[in-house]
Protein backbone atom coordinates (compact mmCIF):
# COMPACT_ATOMS: atom_id res chain seq x y z
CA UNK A 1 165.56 229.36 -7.48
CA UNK A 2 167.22 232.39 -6.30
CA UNK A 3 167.61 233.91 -9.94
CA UNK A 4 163.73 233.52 -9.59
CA UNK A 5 163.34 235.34 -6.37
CA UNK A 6 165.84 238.13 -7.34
CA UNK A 7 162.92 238.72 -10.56
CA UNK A 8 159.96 238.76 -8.39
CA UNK A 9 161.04 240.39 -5.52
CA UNK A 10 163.03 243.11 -7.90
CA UNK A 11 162.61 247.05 -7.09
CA UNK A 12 161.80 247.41 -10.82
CA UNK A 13 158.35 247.25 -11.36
CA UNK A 14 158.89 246.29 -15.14
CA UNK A 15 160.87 243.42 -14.38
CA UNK A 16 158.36 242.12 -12.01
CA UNK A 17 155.53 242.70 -14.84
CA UNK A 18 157.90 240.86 -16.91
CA UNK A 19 158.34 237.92 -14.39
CA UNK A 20 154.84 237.68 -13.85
CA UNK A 21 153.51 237.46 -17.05
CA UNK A 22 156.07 235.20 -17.70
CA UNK A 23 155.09 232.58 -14.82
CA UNK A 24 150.83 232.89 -16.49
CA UNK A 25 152.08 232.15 -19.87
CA UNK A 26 154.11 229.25 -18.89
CA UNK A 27 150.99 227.77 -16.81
CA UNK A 28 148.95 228.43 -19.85
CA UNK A 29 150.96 226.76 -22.53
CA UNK A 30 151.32 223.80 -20.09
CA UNK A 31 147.82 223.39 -19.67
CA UNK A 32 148.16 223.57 -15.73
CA UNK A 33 145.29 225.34 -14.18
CA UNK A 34 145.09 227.59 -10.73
CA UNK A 35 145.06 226.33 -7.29
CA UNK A 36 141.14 224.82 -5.93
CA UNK A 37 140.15 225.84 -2.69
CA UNK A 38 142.26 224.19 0.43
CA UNK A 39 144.50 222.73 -2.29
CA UNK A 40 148.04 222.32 -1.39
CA UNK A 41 150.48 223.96 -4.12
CA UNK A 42 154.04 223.71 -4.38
CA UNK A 43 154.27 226.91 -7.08
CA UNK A 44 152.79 229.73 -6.93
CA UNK A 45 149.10 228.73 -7.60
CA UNK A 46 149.78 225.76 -10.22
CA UNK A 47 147.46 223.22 -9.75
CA UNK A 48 150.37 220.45 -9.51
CA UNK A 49 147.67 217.28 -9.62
CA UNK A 50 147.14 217.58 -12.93
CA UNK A 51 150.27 216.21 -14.05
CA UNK A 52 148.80 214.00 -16.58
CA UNK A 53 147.32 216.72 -18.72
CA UNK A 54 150.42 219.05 -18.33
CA UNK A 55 151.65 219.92 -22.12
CA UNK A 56 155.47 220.74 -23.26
CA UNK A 57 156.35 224.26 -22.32
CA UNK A 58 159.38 226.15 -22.53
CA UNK A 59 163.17 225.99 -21.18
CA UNK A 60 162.27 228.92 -19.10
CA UNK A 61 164.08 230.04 -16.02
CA UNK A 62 160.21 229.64 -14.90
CA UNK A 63 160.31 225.80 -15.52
CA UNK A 64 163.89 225.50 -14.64
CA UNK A 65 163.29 226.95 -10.89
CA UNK A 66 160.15 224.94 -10.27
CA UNK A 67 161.63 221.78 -11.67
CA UNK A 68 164.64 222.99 -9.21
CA UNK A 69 161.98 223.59 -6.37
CA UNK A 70 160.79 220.41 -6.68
CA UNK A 71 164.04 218.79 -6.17
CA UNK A 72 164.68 220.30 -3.50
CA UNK A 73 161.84 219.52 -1.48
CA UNK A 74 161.12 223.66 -1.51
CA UNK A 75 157.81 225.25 -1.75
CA UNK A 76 157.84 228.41 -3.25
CA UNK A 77 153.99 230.66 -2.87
CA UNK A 78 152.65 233.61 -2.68
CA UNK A 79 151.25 234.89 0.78
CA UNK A 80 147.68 235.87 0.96
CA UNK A 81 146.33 238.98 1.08
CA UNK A 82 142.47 239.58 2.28
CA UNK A 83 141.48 240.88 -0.94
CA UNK A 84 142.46 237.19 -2.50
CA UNK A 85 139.80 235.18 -3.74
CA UNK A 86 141.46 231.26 -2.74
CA UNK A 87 141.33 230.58 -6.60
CA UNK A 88 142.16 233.47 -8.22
CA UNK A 89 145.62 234.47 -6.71
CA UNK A 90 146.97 237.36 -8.69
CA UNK A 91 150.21 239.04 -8.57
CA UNK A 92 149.87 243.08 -8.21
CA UNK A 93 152.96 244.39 -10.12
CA UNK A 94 152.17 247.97 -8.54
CA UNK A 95 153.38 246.95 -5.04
CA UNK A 96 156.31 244.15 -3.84
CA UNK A 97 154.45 240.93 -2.68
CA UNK A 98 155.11 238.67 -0.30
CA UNK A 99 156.17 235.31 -0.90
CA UNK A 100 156.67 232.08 1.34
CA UNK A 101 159.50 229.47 0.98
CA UNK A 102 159.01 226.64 2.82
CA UNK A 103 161.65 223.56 3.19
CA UNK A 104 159.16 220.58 4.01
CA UNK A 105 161.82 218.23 4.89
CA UNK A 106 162.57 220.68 7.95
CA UNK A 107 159.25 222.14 8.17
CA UNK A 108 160.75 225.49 8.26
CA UNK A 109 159.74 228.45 6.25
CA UNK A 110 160.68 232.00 5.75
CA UNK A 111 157.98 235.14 4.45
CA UNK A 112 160.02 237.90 2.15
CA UNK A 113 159.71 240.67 0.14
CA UNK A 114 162.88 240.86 -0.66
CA UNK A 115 165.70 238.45 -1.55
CA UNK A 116 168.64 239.72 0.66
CA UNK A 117 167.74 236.54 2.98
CA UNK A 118 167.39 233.68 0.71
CA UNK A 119 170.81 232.68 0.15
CA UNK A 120 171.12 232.54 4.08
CA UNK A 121 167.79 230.55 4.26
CA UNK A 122 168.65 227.96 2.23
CA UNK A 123 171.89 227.33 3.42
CA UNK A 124 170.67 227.14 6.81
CA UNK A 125 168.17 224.39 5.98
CA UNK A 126 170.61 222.75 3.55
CA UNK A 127 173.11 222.26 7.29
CA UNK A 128 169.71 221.39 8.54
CA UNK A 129 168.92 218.78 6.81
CA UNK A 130 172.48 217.26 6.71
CA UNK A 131 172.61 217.30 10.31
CA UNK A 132 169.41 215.53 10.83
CA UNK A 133 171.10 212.82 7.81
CA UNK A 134 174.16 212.35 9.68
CA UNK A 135 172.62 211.89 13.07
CA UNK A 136 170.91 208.88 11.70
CA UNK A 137 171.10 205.82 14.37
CA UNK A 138 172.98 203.46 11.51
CA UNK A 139 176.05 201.46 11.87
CA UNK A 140 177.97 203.78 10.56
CA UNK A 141 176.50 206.96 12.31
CA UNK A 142 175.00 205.98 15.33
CA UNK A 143 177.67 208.46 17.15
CA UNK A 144 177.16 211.34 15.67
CA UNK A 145 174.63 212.49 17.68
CA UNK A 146 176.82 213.57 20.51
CA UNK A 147 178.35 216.33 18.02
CA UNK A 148 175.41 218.19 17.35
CA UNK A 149 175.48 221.80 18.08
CA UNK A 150 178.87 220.98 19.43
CA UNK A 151 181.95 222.56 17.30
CA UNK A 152 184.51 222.76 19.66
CA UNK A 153 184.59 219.07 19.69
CA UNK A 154 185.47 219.24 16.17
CA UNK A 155 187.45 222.25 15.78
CA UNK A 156 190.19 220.42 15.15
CA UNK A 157 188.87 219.10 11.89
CA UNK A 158 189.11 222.47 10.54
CA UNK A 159 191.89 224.56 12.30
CA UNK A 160 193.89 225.67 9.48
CA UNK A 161 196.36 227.85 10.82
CA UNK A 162 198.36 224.86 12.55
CA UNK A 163 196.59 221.66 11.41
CA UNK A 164 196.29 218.23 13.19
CA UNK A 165 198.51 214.89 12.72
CA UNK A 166 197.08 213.54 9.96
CA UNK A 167 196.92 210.39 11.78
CA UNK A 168 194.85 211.87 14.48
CA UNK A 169 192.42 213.62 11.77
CA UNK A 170 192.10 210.22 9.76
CA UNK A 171 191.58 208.18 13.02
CA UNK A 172 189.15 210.44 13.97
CA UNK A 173 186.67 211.06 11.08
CA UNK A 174 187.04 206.79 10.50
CA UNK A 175 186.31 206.19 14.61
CA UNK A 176 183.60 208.52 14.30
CA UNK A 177 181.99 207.33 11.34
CA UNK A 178 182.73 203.61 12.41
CA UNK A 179 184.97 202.96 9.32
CA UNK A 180 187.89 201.27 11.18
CA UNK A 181 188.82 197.65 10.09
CA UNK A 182 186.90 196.00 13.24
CA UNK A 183 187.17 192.58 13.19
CA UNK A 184 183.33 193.08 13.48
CA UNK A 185 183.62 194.60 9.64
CA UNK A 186 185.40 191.71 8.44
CA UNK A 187 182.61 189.41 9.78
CA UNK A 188 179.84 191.49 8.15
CA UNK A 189 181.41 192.79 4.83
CA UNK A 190 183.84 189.06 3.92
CA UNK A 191 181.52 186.86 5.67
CA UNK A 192 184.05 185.48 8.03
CA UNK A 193 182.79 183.29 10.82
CA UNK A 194 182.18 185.18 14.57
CA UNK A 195 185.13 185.47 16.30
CA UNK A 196 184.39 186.32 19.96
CA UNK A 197 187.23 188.53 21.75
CA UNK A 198 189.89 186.37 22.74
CA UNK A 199 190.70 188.76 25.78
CA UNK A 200 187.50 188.33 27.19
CA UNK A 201 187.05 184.90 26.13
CA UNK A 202 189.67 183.94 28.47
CA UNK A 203 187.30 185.09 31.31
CA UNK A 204 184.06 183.75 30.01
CA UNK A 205 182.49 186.66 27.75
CA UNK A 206 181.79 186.26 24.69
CA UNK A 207 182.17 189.67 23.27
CA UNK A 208 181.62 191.16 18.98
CA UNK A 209 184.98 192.73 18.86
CA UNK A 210 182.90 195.79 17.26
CA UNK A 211 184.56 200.05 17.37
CA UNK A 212 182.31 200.34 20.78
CA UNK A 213 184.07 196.62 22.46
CA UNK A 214 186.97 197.93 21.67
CA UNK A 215 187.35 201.26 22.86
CA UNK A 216 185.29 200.60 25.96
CA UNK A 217 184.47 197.44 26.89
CA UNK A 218 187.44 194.34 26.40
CA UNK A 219 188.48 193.91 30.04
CA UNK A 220 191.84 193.21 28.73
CA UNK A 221 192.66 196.51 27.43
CA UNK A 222 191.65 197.91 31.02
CA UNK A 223 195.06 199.55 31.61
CA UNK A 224 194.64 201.58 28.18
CA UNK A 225 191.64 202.78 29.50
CA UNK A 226 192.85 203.97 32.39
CA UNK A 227 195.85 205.82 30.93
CA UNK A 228 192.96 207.62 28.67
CA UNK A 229 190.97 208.41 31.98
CA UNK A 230 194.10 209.76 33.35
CA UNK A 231 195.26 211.90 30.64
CA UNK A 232 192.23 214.02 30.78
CA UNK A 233 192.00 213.99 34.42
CA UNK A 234 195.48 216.13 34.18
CA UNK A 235 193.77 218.53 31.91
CA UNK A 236 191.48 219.40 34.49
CA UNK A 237 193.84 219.44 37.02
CA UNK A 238 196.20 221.55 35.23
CA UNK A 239 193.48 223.72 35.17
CA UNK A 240 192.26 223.50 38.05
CA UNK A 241 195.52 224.78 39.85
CA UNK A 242 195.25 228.00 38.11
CA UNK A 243 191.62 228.72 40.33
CA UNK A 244 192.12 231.78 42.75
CA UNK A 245 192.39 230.32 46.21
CA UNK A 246 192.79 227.07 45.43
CA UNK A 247 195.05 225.24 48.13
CA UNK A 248 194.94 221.23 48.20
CA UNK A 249 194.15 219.31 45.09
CA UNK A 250 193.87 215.52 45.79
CA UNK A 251 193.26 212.51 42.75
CA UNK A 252 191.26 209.68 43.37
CA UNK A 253 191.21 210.14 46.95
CA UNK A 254 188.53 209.60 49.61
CA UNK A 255 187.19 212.14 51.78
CA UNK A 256 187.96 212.16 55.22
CA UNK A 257 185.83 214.43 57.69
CA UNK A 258 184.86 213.68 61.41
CA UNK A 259 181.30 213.03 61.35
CA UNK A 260 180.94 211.65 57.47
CA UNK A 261 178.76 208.68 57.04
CA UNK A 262 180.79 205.68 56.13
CA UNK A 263 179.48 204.86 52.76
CA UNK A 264 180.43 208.70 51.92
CA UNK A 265 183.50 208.09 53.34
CA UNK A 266 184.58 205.11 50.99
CA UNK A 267 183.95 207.61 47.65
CA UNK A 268 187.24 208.69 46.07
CA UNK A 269 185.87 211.62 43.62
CA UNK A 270 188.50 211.73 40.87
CA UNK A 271 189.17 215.30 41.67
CA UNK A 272 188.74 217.86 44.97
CA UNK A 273 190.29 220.73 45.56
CA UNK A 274 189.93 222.61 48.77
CA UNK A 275 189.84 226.97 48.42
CA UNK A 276 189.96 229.16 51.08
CA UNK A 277 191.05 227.14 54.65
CA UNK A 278 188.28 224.28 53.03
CA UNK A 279 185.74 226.89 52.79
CA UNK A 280 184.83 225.94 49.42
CA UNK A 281 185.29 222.59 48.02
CA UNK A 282 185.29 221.84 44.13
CA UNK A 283 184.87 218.29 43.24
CA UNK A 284 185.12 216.95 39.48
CA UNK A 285 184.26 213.74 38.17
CA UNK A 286 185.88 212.12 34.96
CA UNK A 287 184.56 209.16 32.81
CA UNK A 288 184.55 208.54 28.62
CA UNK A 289 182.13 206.07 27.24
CA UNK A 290 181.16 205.01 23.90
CA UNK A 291 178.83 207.74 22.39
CA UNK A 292 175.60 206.20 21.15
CA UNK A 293 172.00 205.43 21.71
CA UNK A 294 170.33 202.07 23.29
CA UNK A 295 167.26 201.77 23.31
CA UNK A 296 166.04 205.23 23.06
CA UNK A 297 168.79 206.43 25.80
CA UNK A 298 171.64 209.24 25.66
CA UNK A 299 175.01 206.99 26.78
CA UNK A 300 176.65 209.97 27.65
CA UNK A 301 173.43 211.36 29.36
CA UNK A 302 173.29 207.69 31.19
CA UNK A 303 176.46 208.57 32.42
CA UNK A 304 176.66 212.23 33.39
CA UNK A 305 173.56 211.48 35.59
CA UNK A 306 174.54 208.19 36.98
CA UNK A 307 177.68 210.59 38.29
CA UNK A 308 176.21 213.01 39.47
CA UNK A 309 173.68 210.90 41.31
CA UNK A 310 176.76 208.94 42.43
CA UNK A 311 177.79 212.08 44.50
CA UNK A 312 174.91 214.01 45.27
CA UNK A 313 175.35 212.48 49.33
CA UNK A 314 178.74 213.30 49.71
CA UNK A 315 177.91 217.48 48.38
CA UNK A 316 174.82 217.14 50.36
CA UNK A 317 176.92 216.41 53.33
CA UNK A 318 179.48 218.98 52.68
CA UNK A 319 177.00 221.30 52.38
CA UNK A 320 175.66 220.84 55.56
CA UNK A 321 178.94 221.19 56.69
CA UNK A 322 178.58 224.96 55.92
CA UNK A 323 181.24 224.29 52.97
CA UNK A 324 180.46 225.85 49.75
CA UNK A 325 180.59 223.36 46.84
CA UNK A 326 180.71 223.24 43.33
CA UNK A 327 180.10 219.65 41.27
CA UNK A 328 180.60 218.84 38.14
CA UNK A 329 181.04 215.27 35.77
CA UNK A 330 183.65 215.81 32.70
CA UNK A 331 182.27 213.22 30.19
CA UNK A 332 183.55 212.99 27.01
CA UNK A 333 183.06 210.71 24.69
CA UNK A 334 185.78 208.18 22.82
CA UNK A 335 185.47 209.77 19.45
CA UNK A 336 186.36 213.34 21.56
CA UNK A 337 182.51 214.27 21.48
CA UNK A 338 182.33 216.49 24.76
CA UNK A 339 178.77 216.38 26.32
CA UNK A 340 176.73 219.37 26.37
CA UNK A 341 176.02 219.71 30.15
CA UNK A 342 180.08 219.21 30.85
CA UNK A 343 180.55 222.29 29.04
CA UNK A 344 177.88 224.10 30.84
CA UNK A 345 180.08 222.78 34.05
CA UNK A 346 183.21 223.75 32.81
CA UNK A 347 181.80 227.16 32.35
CA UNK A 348 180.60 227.23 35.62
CA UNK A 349 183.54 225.99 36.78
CA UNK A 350 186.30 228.10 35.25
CA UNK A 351 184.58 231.33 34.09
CA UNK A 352 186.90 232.29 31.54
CA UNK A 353 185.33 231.48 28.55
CA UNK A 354 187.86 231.70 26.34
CA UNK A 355 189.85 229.55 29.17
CA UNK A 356 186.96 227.27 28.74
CA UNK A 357 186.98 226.98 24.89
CA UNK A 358 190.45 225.65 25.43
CA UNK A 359 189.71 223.21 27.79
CA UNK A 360 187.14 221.87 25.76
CA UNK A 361 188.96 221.72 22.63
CA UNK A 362 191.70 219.73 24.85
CA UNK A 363 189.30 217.17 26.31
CA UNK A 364 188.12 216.15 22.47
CA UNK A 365 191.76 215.64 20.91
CA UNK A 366 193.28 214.04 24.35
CA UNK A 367 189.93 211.52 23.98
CA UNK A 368 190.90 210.85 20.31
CA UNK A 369 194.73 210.47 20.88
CA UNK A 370 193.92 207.73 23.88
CA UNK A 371 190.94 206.16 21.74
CA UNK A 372 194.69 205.76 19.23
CA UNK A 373 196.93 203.80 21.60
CA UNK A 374 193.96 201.78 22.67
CA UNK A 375 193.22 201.08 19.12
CA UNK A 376 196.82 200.58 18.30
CA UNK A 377 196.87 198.07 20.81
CA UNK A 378 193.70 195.85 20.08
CA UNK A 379 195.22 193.37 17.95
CA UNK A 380 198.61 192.56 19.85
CA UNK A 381 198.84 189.99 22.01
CA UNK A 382 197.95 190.13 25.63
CA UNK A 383 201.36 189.88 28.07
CA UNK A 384 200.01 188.37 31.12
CA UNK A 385 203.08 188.76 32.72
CA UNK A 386 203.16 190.72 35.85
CA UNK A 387 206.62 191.28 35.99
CA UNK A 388 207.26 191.62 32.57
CA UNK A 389 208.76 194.94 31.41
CA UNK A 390 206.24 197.54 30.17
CA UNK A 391 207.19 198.76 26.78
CA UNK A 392 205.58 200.69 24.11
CA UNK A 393 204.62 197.80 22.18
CA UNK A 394 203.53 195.51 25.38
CA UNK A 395 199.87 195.62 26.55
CA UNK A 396 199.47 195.00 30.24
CA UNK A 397 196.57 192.86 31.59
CA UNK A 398 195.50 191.57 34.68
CA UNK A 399 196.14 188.26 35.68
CA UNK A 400 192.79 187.37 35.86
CA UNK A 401 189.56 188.60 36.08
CA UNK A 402 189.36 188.43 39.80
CA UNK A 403 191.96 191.41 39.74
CA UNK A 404 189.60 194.02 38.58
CA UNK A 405 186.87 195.34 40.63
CA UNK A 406 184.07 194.75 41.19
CA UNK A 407 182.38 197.82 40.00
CA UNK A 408 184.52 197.63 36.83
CA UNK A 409 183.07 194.39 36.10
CA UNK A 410 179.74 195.72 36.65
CA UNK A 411 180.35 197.88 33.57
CA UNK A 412 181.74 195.74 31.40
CA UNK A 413 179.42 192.91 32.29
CA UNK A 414 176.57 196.15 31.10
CA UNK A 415 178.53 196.67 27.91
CA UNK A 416 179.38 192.87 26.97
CA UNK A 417 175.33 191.94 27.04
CA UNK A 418 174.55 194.62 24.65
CA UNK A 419 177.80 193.83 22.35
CA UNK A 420 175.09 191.85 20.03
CA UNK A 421 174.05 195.30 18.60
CA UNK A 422 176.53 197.55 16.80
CA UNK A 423 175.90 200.60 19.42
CA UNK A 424 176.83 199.11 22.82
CA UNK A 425 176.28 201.18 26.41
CA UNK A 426 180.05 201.30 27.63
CA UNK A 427 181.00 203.21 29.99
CA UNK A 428 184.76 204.44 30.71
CA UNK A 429 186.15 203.22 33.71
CA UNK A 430 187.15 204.84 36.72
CA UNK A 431 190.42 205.01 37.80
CA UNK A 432 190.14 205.50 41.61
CA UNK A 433 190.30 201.39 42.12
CA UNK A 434 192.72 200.68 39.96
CA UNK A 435 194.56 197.97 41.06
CA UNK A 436 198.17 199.13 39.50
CA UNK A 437 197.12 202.34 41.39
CA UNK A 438 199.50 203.41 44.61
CA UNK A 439 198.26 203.76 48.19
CA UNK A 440 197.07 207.37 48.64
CA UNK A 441 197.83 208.99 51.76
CA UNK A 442 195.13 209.98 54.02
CA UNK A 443 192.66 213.02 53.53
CA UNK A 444 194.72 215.49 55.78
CA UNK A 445 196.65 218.94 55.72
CA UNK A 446 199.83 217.38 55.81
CA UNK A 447 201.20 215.63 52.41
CA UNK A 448 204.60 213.55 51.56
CA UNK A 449 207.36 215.66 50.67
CA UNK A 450 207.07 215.00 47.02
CA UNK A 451 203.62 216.01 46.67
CA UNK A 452 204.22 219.52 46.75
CA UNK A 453 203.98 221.31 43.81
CA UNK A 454 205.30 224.46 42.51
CA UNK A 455 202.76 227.58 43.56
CA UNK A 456 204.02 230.70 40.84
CA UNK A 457 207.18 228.91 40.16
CA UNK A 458 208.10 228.60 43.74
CA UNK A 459 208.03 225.12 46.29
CA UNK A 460 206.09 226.50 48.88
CA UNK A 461 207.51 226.35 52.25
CA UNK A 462 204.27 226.88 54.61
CA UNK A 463 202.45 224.01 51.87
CA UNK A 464 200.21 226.52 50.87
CA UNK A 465 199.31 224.46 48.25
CA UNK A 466 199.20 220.74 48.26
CA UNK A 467 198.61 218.32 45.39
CA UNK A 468 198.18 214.57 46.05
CA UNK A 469 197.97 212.19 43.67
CA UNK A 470 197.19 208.35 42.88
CA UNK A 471 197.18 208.76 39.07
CA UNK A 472 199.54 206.97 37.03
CA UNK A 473 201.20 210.07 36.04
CA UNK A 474 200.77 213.38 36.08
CA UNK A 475 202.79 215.14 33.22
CA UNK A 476 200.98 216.65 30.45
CA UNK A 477 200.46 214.27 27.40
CA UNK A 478 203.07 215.15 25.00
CA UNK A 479 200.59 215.02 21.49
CA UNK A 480 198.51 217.43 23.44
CA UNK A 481 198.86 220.37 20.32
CA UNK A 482 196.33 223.20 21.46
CA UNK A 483 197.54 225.91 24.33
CA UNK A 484 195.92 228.39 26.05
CA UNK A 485 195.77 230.96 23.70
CA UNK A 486 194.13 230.13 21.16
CA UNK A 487 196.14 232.08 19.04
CA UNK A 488 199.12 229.55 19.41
């Protein structure tokens, strides 16, 4: 096709007379006449309906492009010019002509003169079209969605310079295209008989132990969950310290002001920080859920708005309280998919762009490496010992169902009655009632002696800066590869 192009479109006026002449003979010996009026035409002005009566022609690069054309779902014409009669479209060799190429899978199309631009046209619409094929809502691609126009979220794929585990890169492009040995899989491809979760079996759901059950909604692998949630709440809040004036930081933590309605009062945002003597007051939410659609609806887009509804009183409030406040919901998918309006927070957020690449790129692989242990987890047996020592191999559970919370429930209770489809709603827990979780001190300017933090290297003595926090822990994750600069 481009061969073609470069001969029609070429500065020598001989080749084009050559081109063109040989384009008529070829529609001659194939007994293919010209274009009717209104008549659509795929090349040039070849009447393409009369397929029947088309003779044997030539190996031509002319037959060779249109065939190519055609297989390519390409149209390839020449643009109209006043003095055109609709059936008699000639080619003046005096002058370049324009010509249209039109993809009509994409239903995009590009006017030239010229053929410096083809090569970029067509490989634009050839990413086109495999991006609308891979965002297809099948079993195996129903998640892919949530990585559209999104490449730091997959930057990792590709970072040559100092490459990813291969165990995080293989987890990931199998979790992502749903290719992990689900029991779910077994039941579907080997025709093994439905085995509910046992987990949640215990406690009365009967739950598809499909990729979405199990890296977001078996109540038994709760704890996991959490220790996901946590890991990239510490991303943020690494981050978050580095803010100019920033002077408290508090995790999971209700807000305590005189005045504050009570049902305000009983929110515990994963993240506020305090700048300024509490002039300004940045508050961050964190949750993952299972990329995919239901029923026509975004998860991730469920869930970024159900947060920020969640917390529109409270910023209401402290805005009214003459405190300047910035909100945002970090949601990022299981599969390390980071959604498109968290970015445009964490821009607004932290400014530095290139800070912000960073973070983003962090989010995605932290997601994927907790998605890992969760997965690496599924199949062992529940310990439903309380007491029992917590080692790498042991999965803690509650005791019973009655020892998660309510609102947790809630969620899982959302994502276990859609677990009869392959693309379930689940949402990622939060991990401000966990109920592992330590007692948090109250909302004050005083803190326990070992919540103070290092400020430039230094403990401060006047607690200039205070960081409280009810997270299970609060040291960086130790597969966490990518730095600051992005150079490293």
């Amino acid at each position: 096709v481009k061969a073609l192009i470069r001969m029609i479109t070429n500065s020598d006026m001989n080749i084009r007379l050559l081109i063109n002449s040989a384009i008529d003979n070829e529609r001659i010996k194939r007994n293919i006449p010209v274009v009717e009026n209104n008549t659509k035409h795929s090349f040039f002005n070849w009447n393409t309906s009369h397929t029947t009566t088309e003779r044997k022609g030539t190996n031509s690069i002319v037959q060779r492009a249109r065939i190519s054309l055609k297989d390519l779902n390409l149209e390839l014409t020449k643009e109209r010019n006043e003095e055109d009669e609709d059936d008699n479209i000639t080619f003046d060799n005096s002058e370049l002509n324009a010509f249209k190429l039109s993809d009509t899978e994409t239903n995009k199309e590009v006017i030239f003169s010229s053929s410096r631009n083809i090569s970029l046209f067509l490989t634009s619409q050839r990413r086109s079209r495999w991006s609308a094929a891979i965002m297809a809502q099948s079993m195996h691609l129903h998640s892919f969605y949530s990585l559209n126009n999104n490449p730091l979220s997959s930057e990792f794929l590709i970072k040559q310079q100092f490459p990813m585990k291969d165990t995080i890169v293989k987890f990931a492009l199998k979790a992502r295209t749903n290719n992990l040995g689900t029991p779910e899989f077994d039941e579907l491809i080997n025709g093994r008989d439905h085995t509910p979760c046992p987990g949640c079996l215990e406690h009365g759901k009967s739950c598809i132990q499909s990729l979405s059950h199990i890296l977001n909604g078996c109540v038994c692998k709760y704890p996991e969950y959490t220790r996901r949630h946590n890991t990239i709440q510490n991303i943020i809040v690494e981050y978050v310290k580095e803010l100019s004036g920033v002077e408290e930081i508090y995790t999971d933590n209700s807000i305590h002001m005189s005045g504050i309605p009570d049902e305000l009062s009983r929110l515990r945002p994963d993240i506020v920080a305090w700048i300024n003597n509490r002039s300004k007051c940045i508050i961050i939410e964190v949750s993952i859920p299972y990329a995919s659609v239901q029923w026509n609806a975004n998860t991730l887009e469920n869930v970024y708005n159900f947060k920020m509804e969640k917390y529109n009183g409270l910023v209401t409030f402290l805005r009214n309280q003459g405190i300047n406040v910035t909100y945002g919901a970090v949601i990022v998918s299981s599969v390390g998919a980071v959604f498109n309006e968290t970015i445009k927070d964490i821009n607004r957020i932290f400014i530095d762009r290139r800070k912000c690449k960073t973070i983003i790129k962090r989010l995605a692989i932290n997601s994927i490496i907790g998605s890992i242990n969760v997965w690496n987890h599924y199949s062992r047996p529940p310990n439903n010992s309380v007491n029992s020592t917590n080692t790498a191999n042991s999965v803690i559970t509650p005791n019973s169902i009655e020892d998660i919370p309510e609102d947790i429930l809630e969620s899982l209770d959302a994502i276990n009655s859609s677990d009869q489809s392959q693309s379930c709603l689940a949402t990622e827990t939060d991990t401000d009632q966990h109920p592992d979780s330590p007692t948090v001190p109250s909302y004050d300017n005083e803190a326990p002696g070992d919540a103070l933090i290092a400020c430039n290297n230094n403990v401060p003595n006047n607690k200039e800066f205070i960081y409280v926090s009810a997270s299970d822990s609060d040291e960086p994750v130790e597969d966490d590869s990518l730095s600051d600069d992005d150079e490293q």
